[in-house]
PDB file of N, CA and C in Angstrom:
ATOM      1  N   UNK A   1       2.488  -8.562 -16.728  1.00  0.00           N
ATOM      2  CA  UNK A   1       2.752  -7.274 -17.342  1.00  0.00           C
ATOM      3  C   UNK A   1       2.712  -6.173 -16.289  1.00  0.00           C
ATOM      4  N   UNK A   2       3.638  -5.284 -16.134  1.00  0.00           N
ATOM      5  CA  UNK A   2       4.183  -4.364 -15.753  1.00  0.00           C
ATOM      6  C   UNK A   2       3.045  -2.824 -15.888  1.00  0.00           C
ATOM      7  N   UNK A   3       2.409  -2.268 -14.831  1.00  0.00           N
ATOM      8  CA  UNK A   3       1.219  -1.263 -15.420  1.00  0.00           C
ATOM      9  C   UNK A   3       2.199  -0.159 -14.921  1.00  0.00           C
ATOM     10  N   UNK A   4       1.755   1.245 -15.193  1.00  0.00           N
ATOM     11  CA  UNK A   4       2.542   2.407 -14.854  1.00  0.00           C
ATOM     12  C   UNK A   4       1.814   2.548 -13.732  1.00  0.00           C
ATOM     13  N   UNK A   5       0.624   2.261 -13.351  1.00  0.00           N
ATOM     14  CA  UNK A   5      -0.112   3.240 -12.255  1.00  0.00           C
ATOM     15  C   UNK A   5      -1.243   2.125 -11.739  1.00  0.00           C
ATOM     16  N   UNK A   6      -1.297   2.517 -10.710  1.00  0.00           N
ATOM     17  CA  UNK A   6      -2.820   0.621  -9.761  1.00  0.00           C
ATOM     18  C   UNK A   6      -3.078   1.669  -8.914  1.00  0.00           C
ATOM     19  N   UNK A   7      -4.708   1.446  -8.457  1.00  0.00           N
ATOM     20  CA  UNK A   7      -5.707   1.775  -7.499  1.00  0.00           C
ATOM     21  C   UNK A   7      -4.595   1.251  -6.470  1.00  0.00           C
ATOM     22  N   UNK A   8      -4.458   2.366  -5.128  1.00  0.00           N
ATOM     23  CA  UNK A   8      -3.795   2.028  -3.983  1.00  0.00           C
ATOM     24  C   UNK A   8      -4.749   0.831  -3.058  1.00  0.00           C
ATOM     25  N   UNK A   9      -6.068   0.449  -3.547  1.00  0.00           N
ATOM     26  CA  UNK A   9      -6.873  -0.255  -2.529  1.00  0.00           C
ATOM     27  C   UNK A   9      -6.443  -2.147  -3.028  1.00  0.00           C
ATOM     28  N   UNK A  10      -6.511  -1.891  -4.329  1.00  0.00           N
ATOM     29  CA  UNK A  10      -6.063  -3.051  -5.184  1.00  0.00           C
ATOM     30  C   UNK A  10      -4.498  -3.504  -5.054  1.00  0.00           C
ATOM     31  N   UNK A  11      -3.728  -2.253  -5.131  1.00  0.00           N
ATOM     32  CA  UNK A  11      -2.044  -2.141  -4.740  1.00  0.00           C
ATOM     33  C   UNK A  11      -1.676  -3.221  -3.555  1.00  0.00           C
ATOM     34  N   UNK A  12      -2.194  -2.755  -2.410  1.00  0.00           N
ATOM     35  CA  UNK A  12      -2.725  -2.930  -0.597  1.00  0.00           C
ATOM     36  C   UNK A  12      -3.204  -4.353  -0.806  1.00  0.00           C
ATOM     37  N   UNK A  13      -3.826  -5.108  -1.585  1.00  0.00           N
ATOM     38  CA  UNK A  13      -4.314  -6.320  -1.459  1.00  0.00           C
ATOM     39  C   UNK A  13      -3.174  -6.955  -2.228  1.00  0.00           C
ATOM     40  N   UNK A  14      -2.458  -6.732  -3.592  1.00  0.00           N
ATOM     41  CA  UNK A  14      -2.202  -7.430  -3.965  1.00  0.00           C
ATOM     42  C   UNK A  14      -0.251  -7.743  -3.269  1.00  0.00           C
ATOM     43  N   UNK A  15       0.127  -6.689  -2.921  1.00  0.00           N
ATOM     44  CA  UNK A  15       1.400  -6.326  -2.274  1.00  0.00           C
ATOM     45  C   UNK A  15       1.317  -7.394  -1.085  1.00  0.00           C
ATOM     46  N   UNK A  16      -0.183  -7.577  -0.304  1.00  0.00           N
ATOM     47  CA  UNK A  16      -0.808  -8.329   0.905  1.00  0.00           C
ATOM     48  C   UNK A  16      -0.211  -7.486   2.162  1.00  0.00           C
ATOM     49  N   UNK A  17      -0.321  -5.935   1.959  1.00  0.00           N
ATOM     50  CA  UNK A  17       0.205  -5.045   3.035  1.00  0.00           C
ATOM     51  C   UNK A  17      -1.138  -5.104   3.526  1.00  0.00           C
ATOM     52  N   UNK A  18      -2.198  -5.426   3.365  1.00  0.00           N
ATOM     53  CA  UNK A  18      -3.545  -5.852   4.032  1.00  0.00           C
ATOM     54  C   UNK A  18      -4.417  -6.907   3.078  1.00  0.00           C
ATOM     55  N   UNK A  19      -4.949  -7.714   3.846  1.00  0.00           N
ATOM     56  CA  UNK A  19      -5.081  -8.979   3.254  1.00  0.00           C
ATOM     57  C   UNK A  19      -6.809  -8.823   2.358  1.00  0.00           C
ATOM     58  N   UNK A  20      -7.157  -8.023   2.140  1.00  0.00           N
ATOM     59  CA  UNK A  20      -8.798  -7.996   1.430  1.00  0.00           C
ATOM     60  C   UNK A  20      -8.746  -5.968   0.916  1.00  0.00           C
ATOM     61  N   UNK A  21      -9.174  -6.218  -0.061  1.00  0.00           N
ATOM     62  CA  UNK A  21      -9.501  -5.185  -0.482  1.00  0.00           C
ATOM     63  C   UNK A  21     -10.301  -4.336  -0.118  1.00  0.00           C
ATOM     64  N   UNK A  22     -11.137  -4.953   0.168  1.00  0.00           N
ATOM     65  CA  UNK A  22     -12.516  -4.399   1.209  1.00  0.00           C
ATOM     66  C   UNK A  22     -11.911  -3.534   2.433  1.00  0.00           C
ATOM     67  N   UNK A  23     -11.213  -4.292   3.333  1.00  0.00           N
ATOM     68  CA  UNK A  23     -10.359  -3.707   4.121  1.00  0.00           C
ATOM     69  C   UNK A  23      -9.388  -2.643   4.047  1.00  0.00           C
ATOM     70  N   UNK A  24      -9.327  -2.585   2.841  1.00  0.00           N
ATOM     71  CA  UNK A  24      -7.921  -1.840   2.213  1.00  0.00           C
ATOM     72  C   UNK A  24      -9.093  -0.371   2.149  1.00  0.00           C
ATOM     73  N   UNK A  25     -10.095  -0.722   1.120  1.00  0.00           N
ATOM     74  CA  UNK A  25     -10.750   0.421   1.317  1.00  0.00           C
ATOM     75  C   UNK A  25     -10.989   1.215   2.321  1.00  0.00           C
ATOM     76  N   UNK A  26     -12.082   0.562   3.306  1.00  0.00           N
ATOM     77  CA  UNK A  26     -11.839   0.979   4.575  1.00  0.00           C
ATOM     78  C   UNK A  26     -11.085   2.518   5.664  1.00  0.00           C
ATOM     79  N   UNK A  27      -9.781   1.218   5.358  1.00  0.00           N
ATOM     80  CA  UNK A  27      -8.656   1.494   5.930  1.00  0.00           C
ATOM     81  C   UNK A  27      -7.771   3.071   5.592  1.00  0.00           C
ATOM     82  N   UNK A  28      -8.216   3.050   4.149  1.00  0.00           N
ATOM     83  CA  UNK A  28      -8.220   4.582   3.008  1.00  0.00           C
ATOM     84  C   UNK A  28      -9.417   5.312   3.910  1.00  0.00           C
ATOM     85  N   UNK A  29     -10.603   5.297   3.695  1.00  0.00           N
ATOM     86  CA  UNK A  29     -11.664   6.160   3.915  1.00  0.00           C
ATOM     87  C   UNK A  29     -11.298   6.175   5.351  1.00  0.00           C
ATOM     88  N   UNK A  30     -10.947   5.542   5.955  1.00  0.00           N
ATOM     89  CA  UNK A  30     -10.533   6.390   7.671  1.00  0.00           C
ATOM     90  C   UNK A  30      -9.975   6.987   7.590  1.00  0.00           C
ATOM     91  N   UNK A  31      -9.121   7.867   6.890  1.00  0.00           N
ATOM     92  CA  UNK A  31      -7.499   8.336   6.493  1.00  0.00           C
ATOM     93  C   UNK A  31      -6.596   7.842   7.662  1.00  0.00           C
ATOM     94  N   UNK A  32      -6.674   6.498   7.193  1.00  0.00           N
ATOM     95  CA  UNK A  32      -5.471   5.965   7.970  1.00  0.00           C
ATOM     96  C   UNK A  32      -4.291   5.319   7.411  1.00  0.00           C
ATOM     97  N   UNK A  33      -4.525   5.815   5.813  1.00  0.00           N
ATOM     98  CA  UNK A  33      -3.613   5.570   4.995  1.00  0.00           C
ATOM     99  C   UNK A  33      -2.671   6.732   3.985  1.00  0.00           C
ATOM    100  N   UNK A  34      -1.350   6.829   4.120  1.00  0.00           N
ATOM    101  CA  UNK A  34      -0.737   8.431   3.645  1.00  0.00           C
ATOM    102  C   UNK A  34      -0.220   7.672   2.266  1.00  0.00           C
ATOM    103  N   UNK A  35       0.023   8.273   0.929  1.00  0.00           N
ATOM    104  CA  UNK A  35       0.782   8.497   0.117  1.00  0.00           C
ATOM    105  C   UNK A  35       1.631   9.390  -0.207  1.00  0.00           C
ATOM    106  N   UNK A  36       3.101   9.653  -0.459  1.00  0.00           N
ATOM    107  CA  UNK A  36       3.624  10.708  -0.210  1.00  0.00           C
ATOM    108  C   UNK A  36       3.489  11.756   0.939  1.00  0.00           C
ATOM    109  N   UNK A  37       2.874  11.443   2.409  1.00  0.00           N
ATOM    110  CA  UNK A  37       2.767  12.226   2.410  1.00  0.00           C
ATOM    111  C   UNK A  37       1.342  13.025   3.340  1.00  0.00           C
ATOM    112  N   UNK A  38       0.129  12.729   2.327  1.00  0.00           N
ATOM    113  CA  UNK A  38      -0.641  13.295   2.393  1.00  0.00           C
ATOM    114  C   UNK A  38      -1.965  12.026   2.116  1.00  0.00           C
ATOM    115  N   UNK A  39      -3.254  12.573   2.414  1.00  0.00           N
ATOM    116  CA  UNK A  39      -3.950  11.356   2.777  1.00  0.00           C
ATOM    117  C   UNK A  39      -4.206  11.112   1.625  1.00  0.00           C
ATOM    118  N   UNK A  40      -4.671   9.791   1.456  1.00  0.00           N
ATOM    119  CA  UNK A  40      -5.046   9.094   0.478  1.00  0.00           C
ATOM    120  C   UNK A  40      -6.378   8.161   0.563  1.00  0.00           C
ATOM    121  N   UNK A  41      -7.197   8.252  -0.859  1.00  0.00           N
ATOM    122  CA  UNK A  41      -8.661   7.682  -1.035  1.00  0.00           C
ATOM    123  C   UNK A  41      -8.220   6.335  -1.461  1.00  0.00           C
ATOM    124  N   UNK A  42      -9.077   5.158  -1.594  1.00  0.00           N
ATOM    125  CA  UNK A  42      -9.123   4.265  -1.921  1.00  0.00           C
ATOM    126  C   UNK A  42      -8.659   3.747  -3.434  1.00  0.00           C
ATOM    127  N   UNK A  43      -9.027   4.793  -4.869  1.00  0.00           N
ATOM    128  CA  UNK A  43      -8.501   5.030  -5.758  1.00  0.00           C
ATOM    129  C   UNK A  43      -7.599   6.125  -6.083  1.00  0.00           C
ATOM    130  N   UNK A  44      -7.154   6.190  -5.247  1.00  0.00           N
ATOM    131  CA  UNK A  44      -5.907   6.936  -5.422  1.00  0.00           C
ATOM    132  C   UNK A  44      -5.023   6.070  -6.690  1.00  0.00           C
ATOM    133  N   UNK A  45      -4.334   7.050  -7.447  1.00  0.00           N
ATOM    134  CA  UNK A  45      -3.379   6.387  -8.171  1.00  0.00           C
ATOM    135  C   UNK A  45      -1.971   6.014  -8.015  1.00  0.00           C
ATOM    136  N   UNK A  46      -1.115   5.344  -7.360  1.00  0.00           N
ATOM    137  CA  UNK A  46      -0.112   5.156  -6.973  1.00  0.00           C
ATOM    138  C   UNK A  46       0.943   4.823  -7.994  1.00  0.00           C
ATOM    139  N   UNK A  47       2.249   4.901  -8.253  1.00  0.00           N
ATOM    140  CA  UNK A  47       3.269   4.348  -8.999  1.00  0.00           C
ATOM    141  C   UNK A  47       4.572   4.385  -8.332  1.00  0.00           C
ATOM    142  N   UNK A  48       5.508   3.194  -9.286  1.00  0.00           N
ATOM    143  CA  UNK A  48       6.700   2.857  -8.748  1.00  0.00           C
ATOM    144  C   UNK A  48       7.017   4.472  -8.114  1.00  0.00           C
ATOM    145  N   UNK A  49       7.776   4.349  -6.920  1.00  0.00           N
ATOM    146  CA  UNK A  49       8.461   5.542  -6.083  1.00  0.00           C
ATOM    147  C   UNK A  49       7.810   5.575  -5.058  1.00  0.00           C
ATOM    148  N   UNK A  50       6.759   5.739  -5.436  1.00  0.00           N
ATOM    149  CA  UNK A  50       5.392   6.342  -4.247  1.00  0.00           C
ATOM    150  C   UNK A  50       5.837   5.698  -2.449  1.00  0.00           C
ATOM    151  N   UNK A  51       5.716   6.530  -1.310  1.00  0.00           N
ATOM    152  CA  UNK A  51       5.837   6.159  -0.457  1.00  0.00           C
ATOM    153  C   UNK A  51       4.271   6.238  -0.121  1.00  0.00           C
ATOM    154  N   UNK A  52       3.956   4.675   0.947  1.00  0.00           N
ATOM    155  CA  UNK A  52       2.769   4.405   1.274  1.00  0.00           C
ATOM    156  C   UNK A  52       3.416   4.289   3.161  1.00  0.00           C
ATOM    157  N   UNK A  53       2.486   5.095   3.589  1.00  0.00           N
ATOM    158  CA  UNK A  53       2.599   4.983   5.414  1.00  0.00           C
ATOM    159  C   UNK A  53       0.778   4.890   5.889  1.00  0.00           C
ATOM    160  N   UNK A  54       1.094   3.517   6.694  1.00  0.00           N
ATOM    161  CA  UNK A  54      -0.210   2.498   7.116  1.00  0.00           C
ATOM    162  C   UNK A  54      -0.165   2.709   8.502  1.00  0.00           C
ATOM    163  N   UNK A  55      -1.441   3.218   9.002  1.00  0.00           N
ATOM    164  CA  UNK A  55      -1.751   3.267  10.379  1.00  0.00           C
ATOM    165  C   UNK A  55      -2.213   2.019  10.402  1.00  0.00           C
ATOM    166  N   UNK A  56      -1.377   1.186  11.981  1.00  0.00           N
ATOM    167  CA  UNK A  56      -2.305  -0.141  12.116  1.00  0.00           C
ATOM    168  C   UNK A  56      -2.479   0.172  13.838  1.00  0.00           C
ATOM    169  N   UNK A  57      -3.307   0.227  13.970  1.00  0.00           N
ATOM    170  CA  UNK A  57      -3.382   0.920  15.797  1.00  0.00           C
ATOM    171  C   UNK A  57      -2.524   1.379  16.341  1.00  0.00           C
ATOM    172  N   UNK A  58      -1.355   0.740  17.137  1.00  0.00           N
ATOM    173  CA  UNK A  58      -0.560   1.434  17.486  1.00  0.00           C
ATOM    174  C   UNK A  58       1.158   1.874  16.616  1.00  0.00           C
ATOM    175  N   UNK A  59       0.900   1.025  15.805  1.00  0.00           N
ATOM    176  CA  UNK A  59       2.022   1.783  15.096  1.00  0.00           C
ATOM    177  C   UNK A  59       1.860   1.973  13.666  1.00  0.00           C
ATOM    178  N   UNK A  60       2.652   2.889  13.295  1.00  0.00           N
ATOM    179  CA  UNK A  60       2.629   3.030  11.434  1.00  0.00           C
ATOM    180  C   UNK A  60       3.836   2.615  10.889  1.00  0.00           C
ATOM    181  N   UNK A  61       3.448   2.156   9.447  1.00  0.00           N
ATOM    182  CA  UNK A  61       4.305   1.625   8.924  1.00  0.00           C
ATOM    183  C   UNK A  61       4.532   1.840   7.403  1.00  0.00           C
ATOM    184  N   UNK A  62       5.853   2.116   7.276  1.00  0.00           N
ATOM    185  CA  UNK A  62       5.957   3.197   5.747  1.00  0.00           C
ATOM    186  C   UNK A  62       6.848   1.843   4.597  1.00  0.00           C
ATOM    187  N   UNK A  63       6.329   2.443   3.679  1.00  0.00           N
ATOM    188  CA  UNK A  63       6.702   1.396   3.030  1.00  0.00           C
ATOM    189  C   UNK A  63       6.837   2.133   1.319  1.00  0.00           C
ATOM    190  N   UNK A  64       8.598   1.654   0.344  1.00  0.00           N
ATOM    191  CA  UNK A  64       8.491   2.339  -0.700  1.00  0.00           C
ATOM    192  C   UNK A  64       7.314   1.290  -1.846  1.00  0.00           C
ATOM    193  N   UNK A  65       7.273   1.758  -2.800  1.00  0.00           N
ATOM    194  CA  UNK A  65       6.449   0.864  -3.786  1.00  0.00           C
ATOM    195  C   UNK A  65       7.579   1.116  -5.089  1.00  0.00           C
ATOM    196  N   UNK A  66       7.741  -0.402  -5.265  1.00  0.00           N
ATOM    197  CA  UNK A  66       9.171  -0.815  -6.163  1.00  0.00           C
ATOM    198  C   UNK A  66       8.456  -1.186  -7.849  1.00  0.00           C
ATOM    199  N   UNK A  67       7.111  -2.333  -7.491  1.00  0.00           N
ATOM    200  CA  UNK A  67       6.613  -2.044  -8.679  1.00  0.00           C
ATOM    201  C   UNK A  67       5.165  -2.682  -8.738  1.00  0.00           C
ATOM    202  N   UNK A  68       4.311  -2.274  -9.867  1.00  0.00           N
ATOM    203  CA  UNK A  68       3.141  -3.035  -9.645  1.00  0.00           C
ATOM    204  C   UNK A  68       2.754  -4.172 -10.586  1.00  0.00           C
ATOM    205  N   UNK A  69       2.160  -5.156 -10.111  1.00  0.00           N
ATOM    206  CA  UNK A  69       1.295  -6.476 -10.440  1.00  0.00           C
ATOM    207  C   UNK A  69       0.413  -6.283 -10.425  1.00  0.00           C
ATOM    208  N   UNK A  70      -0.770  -6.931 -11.498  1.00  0.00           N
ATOM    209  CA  UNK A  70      -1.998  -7.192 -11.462  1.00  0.00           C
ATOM    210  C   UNK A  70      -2.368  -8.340 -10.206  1.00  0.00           C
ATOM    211  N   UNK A  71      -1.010  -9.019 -10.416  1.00  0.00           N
ATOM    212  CA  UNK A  71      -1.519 -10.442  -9.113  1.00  0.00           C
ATOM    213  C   UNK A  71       0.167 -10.910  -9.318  1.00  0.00           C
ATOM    214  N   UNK A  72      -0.161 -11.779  -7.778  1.00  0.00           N
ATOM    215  CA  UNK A  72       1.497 -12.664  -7.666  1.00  0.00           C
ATOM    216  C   UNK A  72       1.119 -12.909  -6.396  1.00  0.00           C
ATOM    217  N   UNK A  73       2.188 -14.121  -6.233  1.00  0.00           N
ATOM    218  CA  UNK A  73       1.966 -15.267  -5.761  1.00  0.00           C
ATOM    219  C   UNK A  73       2.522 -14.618  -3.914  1.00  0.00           C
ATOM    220  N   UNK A  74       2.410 -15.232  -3.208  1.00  0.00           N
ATOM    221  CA  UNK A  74       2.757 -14.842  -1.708  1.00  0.00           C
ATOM    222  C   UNK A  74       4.193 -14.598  -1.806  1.00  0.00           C
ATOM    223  N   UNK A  75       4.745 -15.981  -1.485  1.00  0.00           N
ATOM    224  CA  UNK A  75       6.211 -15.626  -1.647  1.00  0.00           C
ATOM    225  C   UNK A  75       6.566 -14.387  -2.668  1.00  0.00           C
ATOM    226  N   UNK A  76       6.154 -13.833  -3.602  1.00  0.00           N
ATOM    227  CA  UNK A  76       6.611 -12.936  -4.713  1.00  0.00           C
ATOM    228  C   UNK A  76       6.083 -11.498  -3.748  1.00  0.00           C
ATOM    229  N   UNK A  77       5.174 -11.234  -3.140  1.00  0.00           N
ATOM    230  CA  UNK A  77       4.602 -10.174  -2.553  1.00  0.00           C
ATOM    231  C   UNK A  77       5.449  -9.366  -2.061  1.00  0.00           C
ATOM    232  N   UNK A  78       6.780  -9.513  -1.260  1.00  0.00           N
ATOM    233  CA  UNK A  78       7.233  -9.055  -0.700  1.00  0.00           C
ATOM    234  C   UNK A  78       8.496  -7.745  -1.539  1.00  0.00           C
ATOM    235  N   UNK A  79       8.317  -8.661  -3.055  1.00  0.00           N
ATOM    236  CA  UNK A  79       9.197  -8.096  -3.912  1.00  0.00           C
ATOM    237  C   UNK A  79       9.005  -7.087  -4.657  1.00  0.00           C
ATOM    238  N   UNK A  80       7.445  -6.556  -4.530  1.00  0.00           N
ATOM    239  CA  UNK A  80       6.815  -5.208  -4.818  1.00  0.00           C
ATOM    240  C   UNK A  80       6.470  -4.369  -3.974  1.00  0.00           C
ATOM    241  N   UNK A  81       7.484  -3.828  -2.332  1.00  0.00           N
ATOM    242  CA  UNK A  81       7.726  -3.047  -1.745  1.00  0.00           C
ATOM    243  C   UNK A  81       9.345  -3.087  -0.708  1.00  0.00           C
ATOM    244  N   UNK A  82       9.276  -2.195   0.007  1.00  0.00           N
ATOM    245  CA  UNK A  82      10.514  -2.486   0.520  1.00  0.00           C
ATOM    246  C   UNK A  82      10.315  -1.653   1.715  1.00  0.00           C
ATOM    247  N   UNK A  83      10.288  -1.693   3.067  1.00  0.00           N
ATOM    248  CA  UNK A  83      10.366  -1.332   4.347  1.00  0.00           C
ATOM    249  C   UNK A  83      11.181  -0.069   3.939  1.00  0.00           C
ATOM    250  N   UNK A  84      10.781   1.266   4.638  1.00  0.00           N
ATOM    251  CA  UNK A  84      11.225   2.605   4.601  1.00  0.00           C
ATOM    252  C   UNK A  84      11.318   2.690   6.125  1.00  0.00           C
ATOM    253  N   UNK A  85      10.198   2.352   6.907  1.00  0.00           N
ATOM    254  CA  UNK A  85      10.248   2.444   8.819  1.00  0.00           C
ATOM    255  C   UNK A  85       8.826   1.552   9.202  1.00  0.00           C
ATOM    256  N   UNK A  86       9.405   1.705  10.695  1.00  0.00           N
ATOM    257  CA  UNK A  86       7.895   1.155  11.343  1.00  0.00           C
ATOM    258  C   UNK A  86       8.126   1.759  12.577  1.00  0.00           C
ATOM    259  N   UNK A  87       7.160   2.811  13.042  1.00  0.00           N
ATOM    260  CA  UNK A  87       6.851   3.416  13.958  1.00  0.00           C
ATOM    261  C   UNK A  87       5.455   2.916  15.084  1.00  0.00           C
ATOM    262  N   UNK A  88       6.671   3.151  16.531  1.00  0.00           N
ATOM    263  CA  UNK A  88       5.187   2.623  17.177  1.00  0.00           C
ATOM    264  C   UNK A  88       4.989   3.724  17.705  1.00  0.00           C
ATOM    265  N   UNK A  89       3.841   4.254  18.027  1.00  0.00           N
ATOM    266  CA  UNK A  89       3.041   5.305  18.866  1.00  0.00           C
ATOM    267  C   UNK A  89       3.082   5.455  20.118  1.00  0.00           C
TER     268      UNK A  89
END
């Protein structure tokens, strides 16, 4: 089932744009994670549209959000975002 809106930390794990939630949190509370834009907390609320841009050391990487899952399988992961850029520093 199809939700309107997912915690961006839960989003981040289940998308597998970072592999643990824990991490995902983290990764939010450093603000090393943007939504639209502008920084984003760990429960942030995200929905289909939303652009997500991920600091990973040396480069960032933006990414649209197409739709959300409670859960899905690896192979399926890739089908709830879609590459916008990847910037290296």
């Amino acid at each position: 089932m199809k939700k309107a809106k997912m915690r961006l930390d839960k989003y981040l794990k289940v998308s597998r744009l970072i592999k643990r939630r824990t991490l995902a949190k983290e990764v939010a509370a450093n603000e090393r994670i943007l939504v639209n834009g502008k920084p984003a907390k760990p429960s942030k609320e995200i929905k289909p549209g939303d652009e997500i841009t991920i600091s990973f050391g040396n480069k960032d990487v933006t990414v649209k959000v197409l739709s959300l899952e409670a859960s899905t399988k690896k192979a399926d992961a890739i089908s709830l975002y879609e590459f916008v850029k990847e910037e290296t520093k």
